[in-house]
N, C-alpha and C. Protein backbone atom coordinates (compact mmCIF):
# COMPACT_ATOMS: atom_id res chain seq x y z
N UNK A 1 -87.91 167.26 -71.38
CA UNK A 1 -86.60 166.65 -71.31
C UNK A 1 -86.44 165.63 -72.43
N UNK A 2 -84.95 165.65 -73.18
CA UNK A 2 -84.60 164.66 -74.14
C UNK A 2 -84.12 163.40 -73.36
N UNK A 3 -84.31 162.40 -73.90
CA UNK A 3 -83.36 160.76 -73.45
C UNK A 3 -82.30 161.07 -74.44
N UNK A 4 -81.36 160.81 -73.64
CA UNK A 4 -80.19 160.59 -74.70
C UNK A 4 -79.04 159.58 -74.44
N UNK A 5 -78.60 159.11 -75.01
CA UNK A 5 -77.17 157.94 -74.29
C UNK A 5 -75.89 158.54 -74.83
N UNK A 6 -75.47 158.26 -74.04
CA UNK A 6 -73.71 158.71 -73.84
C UNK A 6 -73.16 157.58 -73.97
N UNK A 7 -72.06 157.16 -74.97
CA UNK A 7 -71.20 156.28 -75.09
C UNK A 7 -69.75 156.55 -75.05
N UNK A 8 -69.07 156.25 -73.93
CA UNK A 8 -67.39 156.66 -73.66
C UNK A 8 -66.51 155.57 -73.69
N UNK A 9 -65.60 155.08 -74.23
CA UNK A 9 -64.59 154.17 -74.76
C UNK A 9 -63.54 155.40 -73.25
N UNK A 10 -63.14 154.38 -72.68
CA UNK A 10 -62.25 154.65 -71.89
C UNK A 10 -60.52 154.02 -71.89
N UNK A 11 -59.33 154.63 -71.67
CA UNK A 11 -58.28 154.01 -71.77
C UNK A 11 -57.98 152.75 -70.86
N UNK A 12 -57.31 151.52 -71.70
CA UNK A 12 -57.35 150.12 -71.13
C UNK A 12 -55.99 150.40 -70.03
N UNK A 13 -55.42 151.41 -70.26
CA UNK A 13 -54.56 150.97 -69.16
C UNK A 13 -54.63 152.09 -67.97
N UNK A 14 -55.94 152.21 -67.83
CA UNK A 14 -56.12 152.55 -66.50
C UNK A 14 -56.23 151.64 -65.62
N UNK A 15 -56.20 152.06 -64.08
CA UNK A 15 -56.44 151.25 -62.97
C UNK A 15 -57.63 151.24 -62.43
N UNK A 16 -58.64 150.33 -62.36
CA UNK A 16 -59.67 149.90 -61.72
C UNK A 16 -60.31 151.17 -61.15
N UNK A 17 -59.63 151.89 -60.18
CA UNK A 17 -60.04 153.29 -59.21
C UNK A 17 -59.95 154.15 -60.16
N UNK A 18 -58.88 154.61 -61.44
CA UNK A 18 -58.71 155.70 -62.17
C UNK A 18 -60.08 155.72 -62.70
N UNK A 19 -60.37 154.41 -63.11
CA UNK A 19 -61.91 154.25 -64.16
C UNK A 19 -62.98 154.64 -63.40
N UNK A 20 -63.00 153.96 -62.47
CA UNK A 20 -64.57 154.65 -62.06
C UNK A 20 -64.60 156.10 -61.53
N UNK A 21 -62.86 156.48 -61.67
CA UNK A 21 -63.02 158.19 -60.94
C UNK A 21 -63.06 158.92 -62.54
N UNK A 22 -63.16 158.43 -63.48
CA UNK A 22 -63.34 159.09 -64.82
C UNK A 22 -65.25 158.82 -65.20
N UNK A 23 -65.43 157.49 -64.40
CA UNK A 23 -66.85 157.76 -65.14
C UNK A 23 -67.37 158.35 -64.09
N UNK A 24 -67.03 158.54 -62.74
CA UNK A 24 -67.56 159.75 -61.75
C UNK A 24 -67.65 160.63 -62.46
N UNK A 25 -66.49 160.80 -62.90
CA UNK A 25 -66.40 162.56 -63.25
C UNK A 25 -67.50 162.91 -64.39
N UNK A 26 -67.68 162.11 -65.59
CA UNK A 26 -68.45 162.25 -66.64
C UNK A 26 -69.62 162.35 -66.16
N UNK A 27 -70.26 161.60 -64.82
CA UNK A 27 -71.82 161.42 -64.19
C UNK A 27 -72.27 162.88 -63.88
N UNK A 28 -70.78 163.52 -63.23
CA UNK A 28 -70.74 164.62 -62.66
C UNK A 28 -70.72 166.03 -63.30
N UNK A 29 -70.44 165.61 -64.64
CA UNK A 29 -70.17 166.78 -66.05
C UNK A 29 -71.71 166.69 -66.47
N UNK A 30 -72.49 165.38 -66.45
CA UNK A 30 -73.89 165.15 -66.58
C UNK A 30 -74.93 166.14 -65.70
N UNK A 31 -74.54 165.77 -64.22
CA UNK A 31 -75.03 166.68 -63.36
C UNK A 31 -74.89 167.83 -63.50
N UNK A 32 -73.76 168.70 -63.89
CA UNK A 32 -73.53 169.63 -63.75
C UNK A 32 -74.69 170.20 -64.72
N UNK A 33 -74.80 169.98 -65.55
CA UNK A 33 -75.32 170.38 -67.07
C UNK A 33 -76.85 170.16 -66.57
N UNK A 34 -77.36 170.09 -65.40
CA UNK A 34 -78.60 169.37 -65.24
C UNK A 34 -79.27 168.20 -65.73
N UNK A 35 -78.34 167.27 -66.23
CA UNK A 35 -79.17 166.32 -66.73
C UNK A 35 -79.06 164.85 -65.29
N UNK A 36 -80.21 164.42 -65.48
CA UNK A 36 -80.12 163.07 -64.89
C UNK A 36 -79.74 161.23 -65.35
N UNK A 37 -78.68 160.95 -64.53
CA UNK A 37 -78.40 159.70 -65.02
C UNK A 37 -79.23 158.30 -64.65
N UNK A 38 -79.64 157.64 -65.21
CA UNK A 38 -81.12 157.09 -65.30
C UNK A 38 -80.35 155.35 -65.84
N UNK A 39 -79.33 155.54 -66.01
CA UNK A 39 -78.45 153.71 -66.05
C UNK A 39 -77.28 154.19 -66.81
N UNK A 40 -76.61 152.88 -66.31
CA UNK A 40 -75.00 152.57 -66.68
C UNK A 40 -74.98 151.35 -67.25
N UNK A 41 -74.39 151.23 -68.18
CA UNK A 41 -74.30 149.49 -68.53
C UNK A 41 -72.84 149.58 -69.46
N UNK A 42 -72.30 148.83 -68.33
CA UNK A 42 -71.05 148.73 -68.46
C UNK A 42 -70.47 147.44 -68.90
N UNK A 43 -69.60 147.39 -70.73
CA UNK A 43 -69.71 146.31 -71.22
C UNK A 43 -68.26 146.19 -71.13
N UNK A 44 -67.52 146.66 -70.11
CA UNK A 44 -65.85 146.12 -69.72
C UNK A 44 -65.16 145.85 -71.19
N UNK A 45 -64.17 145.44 -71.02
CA UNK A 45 -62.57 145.88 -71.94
C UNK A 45 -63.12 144.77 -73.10
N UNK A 46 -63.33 145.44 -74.21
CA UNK A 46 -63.37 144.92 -75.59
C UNK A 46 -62.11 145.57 -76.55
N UNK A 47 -62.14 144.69 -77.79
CA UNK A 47 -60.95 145.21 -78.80
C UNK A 47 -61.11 146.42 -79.68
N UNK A 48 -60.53 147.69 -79.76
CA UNK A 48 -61.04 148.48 -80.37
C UNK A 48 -61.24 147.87 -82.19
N UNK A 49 -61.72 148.54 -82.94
CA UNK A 49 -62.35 148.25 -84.62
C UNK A 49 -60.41 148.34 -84.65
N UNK A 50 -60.01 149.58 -84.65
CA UNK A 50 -58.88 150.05 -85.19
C UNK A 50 -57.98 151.02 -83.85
N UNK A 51 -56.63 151.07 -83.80
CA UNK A 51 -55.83 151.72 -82.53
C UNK A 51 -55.86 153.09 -82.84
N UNK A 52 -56.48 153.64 -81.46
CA UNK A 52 -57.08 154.85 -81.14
C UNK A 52 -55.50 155.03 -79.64
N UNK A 53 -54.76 155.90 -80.12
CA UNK A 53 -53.41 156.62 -79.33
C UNK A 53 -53.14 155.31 -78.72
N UNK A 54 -52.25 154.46 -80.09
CA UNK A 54 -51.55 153.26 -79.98
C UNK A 54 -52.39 152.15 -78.95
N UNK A 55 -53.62 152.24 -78.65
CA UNK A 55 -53.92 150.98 -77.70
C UNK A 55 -55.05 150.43 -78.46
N UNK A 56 -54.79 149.18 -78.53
CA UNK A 56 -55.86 148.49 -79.32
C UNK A 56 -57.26 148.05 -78.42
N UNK A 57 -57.15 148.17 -77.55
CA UNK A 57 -58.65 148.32 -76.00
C UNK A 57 -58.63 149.04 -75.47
N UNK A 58 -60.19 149.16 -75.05
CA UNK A 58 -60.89 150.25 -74.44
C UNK A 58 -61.94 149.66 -73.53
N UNK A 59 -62.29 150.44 -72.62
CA UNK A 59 -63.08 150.04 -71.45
C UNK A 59 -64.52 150.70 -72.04
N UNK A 60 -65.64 150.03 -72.07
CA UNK A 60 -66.68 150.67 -72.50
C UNK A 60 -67.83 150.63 -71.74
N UNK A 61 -68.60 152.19 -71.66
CA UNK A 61 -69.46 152.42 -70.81
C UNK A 61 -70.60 152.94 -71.67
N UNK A 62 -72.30 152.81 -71.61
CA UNK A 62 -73.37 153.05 -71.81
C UNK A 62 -73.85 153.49 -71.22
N UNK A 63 -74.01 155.20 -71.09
CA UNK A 63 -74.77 155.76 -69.94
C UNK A 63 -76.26 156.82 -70.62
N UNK A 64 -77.37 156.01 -69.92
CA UNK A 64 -78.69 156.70 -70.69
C UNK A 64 -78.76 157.75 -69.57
N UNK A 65 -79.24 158.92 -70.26
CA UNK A 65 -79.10 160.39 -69.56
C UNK A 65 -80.93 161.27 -70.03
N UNK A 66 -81.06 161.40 -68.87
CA UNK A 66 -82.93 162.43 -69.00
C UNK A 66 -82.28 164.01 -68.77
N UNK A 67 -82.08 164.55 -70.10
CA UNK A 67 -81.65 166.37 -69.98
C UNK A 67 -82.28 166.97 -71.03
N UNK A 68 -81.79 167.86 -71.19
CA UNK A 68 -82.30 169.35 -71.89
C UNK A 68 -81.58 169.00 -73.04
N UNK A 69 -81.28 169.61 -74.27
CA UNK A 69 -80.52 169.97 -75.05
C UNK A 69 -78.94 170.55 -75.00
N UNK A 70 -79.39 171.50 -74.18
CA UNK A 70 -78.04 172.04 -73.83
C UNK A 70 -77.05 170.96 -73.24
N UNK A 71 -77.49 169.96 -72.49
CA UNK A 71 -76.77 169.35 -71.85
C UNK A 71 -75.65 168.78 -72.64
N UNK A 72 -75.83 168.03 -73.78
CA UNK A 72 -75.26 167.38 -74.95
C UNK A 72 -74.07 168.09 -75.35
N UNK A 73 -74.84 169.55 -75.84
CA UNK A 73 -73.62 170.61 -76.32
C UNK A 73 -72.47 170.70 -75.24
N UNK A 74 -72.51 170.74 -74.09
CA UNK A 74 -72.01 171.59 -72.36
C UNK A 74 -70.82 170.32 -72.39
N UNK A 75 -71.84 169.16 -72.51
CA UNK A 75 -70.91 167.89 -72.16
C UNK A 75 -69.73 167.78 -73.27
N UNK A 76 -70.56 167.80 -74.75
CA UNK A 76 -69.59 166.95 -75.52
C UNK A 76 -68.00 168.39 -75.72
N UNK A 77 -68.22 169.76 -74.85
CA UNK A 77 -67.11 170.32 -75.11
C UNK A 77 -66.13 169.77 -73.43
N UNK A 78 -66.74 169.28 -72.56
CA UNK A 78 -66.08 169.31 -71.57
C UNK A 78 -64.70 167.23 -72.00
N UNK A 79 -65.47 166.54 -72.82
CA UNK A 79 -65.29 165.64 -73.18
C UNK A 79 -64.29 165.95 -73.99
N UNK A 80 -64.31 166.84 -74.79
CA UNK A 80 -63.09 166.82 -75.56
C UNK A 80 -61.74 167.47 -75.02
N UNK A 81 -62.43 167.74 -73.70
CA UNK A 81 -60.96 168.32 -72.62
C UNK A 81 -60.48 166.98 -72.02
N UNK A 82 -60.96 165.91 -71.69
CA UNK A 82 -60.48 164.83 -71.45
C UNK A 82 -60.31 163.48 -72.54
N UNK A 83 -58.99 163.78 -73.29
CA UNK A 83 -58.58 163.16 -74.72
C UNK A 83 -57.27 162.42 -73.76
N UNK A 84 -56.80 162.23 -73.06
CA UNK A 84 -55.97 161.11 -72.40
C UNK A 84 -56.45 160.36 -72.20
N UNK A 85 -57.97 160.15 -71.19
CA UNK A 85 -57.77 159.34 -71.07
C UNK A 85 -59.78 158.84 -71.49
N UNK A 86 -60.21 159.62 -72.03
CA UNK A 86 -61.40 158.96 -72.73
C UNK A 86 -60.89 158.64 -74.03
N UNK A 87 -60.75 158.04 -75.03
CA UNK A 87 -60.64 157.55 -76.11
C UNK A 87 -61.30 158.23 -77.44
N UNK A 88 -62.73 157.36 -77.14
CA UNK A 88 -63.91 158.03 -78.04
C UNK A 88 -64.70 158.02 -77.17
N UNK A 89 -66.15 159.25 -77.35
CA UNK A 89 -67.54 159.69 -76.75
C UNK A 89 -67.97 159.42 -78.09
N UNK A 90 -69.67 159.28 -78.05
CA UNK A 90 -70.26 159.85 -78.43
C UNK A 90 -71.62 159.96 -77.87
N UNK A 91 -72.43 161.39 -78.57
CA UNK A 91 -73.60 161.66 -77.35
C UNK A 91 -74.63 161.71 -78.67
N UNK A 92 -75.86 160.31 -78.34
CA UNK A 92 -77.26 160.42 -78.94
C UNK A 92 -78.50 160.35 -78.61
N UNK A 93 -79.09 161.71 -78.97
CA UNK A 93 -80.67 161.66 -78.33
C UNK A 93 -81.23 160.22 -79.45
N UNK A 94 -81.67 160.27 -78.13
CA UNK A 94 -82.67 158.93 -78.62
C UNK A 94 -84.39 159.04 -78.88
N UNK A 95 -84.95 158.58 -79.38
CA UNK A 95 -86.25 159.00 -80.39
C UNK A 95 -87.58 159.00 -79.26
């Protein structure tokens, strides 16, 4: 199994419940793919660098993940089906 971290910039004008039912869902796109989620570190609403679909904040989440390879690929296409309201992903194995 690879370590890898998942980084998701989430939209600031969600509601409290929308957010954690989006990083459910991502835990759950994790699971699906067989990988295991192993921490969350959640660094709440910072200013984006530059406005990503007119909002200058984003809700930001750090999630370290124990999977396969495949998992990465499986995830980062299911991620780009949710462009409302994730912002930016990005997915890196770590060394």
């Amino acid at each position: 199994m690879n370590k890898y971290e998942v980084a998701v910039v989430l939209s600031s004008t969600l509601t409290d419940e929308a957010r954690l039912a989006e990083l459910e869902m991502v835990k759950g796109y994790i699971a699906k793919y067989q990988g295991v989620v192993t921490d969350v570190d959640e660094w709440g609403k910072r200013k984006l660098a530059y406005e990503i679909q007119h909002q200058s904040e984003g809700y930001y989440y750090f999630i370290k993940v124990d999977a396969e390879a495949s998992m990465a690929v499986e995830l980062e296409k299911e991620m780009r089906l949710r462009n409302e309201t994730v912002l930016r992903y990005l997915i890196v194995r770590q060394g």
